[in-house]
C-alpha atoms as a PDB file:
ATOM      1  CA  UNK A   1     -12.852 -51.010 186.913  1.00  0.00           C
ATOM      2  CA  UNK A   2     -15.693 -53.160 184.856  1.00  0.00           C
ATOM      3  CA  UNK A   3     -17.734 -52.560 187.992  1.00  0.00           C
ATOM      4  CA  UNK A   4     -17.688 -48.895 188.127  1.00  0.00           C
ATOM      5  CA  UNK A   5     -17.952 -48.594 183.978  1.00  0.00           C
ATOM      6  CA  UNK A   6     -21.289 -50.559 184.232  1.00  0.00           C
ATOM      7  CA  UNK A   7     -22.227 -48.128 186.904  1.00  0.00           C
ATOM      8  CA  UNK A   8     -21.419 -45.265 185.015  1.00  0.00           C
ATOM      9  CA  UNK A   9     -22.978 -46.481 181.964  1.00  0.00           C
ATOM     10  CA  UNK A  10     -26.806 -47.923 183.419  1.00  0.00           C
ATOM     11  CA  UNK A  11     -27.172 -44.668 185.339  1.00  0.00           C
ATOM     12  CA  UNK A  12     -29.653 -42.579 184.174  1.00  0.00           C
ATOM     13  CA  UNK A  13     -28.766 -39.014 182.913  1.00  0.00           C
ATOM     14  CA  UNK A  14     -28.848 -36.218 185.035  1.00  0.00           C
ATOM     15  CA  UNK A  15     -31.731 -34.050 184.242  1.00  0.00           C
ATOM     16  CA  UNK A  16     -30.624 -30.289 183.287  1.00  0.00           C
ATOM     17  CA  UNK A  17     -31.732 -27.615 185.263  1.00  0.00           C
ATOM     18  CA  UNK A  18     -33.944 -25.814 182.384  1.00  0.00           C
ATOM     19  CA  UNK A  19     -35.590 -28.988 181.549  1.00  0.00           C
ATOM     20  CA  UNK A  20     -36.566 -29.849 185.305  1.00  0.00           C
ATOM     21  CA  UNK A  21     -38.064 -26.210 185.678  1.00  0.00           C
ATOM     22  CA  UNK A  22     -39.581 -26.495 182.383  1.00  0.00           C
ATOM     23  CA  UNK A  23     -41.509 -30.055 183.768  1.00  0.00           C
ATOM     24  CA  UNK A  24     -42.271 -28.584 186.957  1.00  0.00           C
ATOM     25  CA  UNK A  25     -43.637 -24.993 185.118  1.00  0.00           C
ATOM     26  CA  UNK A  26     -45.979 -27.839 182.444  1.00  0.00           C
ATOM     27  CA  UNK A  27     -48.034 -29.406 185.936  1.00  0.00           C
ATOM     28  CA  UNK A  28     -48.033 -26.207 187.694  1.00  0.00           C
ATOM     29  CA  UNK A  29     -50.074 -24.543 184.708  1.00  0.00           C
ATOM     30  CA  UNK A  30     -52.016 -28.238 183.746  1.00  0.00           C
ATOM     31  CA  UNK A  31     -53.120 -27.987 187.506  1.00  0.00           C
ATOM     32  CA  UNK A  32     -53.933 -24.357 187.039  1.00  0.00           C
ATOM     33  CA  UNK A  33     -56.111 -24.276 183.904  1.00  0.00           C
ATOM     34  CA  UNK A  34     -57.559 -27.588 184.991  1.00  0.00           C
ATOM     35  CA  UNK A  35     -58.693 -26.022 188.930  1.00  0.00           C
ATOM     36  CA  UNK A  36     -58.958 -22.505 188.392  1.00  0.00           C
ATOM     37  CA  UNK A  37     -60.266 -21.804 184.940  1.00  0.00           C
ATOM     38  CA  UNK A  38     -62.093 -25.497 184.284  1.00  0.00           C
ATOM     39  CA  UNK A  39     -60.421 -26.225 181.516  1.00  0.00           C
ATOM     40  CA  UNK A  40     -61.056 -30.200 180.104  1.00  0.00           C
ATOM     41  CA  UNK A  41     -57.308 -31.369 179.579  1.00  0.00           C
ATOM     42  CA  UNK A  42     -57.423 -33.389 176.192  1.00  0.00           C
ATOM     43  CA  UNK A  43     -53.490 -33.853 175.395  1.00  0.00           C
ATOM     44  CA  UNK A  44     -50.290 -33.238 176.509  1.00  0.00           C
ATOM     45  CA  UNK A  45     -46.707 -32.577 175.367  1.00  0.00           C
ATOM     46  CA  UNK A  46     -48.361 -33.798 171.760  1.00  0.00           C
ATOM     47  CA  UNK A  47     -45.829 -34.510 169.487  1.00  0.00           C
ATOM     48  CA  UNK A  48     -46.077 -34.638 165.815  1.00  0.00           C
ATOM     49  CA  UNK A  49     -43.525 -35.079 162.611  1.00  0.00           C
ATOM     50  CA  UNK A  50     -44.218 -31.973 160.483  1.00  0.00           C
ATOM     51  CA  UNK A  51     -41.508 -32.998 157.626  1.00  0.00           C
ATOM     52  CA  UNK A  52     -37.862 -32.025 156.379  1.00  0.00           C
ATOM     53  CA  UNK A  53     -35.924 -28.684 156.379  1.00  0.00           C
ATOM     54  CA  UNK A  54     -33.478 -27.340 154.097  1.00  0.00           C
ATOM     55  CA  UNK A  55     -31.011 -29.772 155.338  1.00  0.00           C
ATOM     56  CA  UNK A  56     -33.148 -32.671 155.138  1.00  0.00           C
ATOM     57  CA  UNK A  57     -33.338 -33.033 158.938  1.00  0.00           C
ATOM     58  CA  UNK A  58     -36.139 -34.230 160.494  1.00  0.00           C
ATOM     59  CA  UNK A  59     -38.748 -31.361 161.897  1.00  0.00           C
ATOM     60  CA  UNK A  60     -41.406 -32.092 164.703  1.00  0.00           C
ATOM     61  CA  UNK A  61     -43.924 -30.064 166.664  1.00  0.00           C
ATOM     62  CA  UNK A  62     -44.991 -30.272 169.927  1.00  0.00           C
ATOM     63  CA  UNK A  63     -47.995 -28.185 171.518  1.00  0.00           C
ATOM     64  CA  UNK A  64     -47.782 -28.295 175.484  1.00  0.00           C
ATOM     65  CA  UNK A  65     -50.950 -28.606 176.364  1.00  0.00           C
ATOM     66  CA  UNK A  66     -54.374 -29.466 173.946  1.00  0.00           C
ATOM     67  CA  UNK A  67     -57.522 -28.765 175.724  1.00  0.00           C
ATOM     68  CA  UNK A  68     -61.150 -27.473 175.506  1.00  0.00           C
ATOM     69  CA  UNK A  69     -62.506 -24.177 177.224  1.00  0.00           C
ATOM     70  CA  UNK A  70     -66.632 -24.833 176.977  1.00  0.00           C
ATOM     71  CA  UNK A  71     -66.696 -25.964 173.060  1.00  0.00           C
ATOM     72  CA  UNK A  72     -63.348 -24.270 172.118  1.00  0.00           C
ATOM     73  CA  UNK A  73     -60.149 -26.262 171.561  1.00  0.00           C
ATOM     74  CA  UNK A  74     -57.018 -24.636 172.647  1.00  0.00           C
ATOM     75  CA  UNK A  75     -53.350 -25.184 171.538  1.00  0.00           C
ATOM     76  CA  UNK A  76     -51.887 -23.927 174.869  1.00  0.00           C
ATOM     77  CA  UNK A  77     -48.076 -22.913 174.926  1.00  0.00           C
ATOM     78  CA  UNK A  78     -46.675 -22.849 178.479  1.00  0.00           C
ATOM     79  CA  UNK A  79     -43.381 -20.927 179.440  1.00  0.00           C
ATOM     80  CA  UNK A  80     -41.228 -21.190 182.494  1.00  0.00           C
ATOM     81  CA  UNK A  81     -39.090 -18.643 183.688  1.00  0.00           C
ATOM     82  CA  UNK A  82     -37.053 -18.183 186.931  1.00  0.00           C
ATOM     83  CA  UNK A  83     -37.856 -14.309 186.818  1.00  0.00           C
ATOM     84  CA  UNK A  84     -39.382 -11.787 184.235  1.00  0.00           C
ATOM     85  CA  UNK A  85     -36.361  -9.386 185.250  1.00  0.00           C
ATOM     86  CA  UNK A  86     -34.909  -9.060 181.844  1.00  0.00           C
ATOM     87  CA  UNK A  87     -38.038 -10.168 179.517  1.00  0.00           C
ATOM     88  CA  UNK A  88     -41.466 -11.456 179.984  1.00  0.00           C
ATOM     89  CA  UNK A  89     -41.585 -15.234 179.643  1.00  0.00           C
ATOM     90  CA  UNK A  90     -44.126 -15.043 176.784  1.00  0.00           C
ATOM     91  CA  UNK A  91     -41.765 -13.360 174.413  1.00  0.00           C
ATOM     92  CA  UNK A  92     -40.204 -16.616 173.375  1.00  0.00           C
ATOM     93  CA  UNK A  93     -43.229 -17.518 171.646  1.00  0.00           C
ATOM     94  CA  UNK A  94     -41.734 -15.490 168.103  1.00  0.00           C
ATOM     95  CA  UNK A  95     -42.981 -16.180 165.332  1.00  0.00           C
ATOM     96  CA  UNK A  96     -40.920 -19.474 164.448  1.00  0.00           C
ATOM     97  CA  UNK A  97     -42.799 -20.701 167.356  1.00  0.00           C
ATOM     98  CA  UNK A  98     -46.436 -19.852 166.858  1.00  0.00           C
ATOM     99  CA  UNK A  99     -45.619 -21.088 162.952  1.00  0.00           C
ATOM    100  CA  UNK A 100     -44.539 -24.357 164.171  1.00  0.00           C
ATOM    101  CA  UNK A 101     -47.321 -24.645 167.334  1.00  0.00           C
ATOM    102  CA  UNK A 102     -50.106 -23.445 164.760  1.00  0.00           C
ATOM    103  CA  UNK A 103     -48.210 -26.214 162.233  1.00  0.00           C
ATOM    104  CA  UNK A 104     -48.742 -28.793 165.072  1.00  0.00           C
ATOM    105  CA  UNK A 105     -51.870 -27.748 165.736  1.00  0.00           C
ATOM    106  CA  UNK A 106     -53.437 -28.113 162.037  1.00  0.00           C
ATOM    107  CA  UNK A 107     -51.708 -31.861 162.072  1.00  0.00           C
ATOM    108  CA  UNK A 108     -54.141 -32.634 165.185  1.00  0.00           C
ATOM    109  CA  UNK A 109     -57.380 -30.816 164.614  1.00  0.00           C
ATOM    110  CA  UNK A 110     -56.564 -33.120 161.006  1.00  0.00           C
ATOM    111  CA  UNK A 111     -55.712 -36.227 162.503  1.00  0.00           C
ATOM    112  CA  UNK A 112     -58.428 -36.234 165.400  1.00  0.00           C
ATOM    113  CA  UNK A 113     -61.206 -35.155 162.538  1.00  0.00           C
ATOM    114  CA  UNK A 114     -61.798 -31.441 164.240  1.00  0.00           C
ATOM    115  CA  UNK A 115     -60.614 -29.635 161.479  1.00  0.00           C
ATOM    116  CA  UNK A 116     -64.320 -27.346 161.452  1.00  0.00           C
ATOM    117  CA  UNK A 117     -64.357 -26.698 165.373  1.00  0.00           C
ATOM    118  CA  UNK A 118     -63.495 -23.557 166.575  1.00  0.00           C
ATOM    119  CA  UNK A 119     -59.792 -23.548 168.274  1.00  0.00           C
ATOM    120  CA  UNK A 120     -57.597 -20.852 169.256  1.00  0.00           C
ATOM    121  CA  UNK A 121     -53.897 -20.244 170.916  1.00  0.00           C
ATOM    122  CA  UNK A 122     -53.071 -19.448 174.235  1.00  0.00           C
ATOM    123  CA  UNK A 123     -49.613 -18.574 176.237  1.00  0.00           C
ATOM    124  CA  UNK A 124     -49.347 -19.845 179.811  1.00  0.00           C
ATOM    125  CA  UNK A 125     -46.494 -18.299 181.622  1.00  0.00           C
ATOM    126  CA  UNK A 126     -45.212 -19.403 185.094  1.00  0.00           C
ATOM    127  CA  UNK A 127     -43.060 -18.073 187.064  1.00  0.00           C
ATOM    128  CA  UNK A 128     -41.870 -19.737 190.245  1.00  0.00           C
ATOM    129  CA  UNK A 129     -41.980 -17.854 193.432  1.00  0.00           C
ATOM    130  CA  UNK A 130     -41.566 -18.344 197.013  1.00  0.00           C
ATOM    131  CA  UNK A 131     -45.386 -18.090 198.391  1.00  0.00           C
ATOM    132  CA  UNK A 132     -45.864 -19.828 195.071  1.00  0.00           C
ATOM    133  CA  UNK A 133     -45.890 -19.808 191.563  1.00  0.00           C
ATOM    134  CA  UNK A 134     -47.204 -16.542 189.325  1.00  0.00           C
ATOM    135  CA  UNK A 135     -49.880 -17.793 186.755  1.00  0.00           C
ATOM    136  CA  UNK A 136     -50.985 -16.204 183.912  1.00  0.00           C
ATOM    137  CA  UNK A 137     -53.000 -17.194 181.080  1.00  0.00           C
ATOM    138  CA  UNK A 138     -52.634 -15.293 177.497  1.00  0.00           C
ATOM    139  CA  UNK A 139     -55.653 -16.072 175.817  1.00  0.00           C
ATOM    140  CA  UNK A 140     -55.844 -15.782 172.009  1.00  0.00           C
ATOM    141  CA  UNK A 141     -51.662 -14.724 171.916  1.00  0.00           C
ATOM    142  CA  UNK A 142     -51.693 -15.293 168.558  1.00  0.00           C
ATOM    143  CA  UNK A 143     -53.796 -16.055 165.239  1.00  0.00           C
ATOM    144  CA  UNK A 144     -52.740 -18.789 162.836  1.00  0.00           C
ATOM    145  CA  UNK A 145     -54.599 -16.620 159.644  1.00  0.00           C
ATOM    146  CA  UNK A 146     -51.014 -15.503 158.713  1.00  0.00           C
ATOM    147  CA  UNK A 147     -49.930 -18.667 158.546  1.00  0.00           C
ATOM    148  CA  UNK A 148     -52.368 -19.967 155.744  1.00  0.00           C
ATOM    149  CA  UNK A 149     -51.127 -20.961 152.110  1.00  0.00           C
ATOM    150  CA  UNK A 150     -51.969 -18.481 149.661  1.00  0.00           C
ATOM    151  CA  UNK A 151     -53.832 -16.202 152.603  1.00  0.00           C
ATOM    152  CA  UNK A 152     -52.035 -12.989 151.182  1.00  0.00           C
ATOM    153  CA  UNK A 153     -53.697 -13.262 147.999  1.00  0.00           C
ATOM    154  CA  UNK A 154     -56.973 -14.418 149.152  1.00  0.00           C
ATOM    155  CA  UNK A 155     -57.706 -11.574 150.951  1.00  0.00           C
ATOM    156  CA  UNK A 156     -60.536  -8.681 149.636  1.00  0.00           C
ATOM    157  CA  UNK A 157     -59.087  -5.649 148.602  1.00  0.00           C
END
């Protein structure tokens, strides 16, 4: 019984299904922007702690991929679906998201002391197929301006 509980309790957890595709989706597109569009891979999965919500839980961002395209630094979002049947893969970057990738992203270009560079945000969606995976790149999805303290009164009339 004490043999089969020790089992049970040093095996490692299965991974879920999502996750696994999700991991499989992050190379596929690394590989991708790395061979095909010569992108210089700087970070990835980049985890950051970005404070406390309402409920005093703890709140962290994570941005994908970080890399450069030529002198540009790009906060790359990568998205992983088994089909785009129902909805393209790229439409689960909502708002919440972007706020807490661009978030992430001002954390980094602060911490690494590239706060002046130019930087942008792009989508990479896969989507696995049999003759092989459907690549696209979404360059400047979004724009972090909206996200700015104070940017609705600072702008000109």
């Amino acid at each position: 019984m004490f043999a089969k509980l020790k089992t049970w309790l040093t095996k490692p957890p299965a991974r879920s299904a999502h996750l696994a595709l999700g991991e499989r989706g992050e190379r596929a597109a690394l590989e991708y922007l790395r061979t095909v569009e010569g992108f210089t891979i700087v970070a990835t999965n980049f985890k950051v702690p970005l404070g406390r919500g309402l409920r005093n839980q703890k709140i962290t961002g994570e941005i994908d991929l970080i890399a450069y395209d030529n002198e540009t630094l790009v906060f790359i979002e990568v998205k992983t679906r088994t089909s785009d049947r129902y909805a393209a893969p790229e439409r689960a970057v909502d708002l919440r998201k972007q706020r807490q990738i661009a978030r992430a992203a001002r954390r980094y270009r602060q911490m690494m002391k590239v706060a002046d560079e130019p930087h942008r945000y792009d989508v990479v969606t896969v989507i696995p197929q049999p003759q092989g995976n459907k690549i696209e790149l979404l360059r400047f999805y979004f724009d972090d301006s909206v996200f700015l303290r104070g940017s609705y009164f600072n702008r000109e009339p």
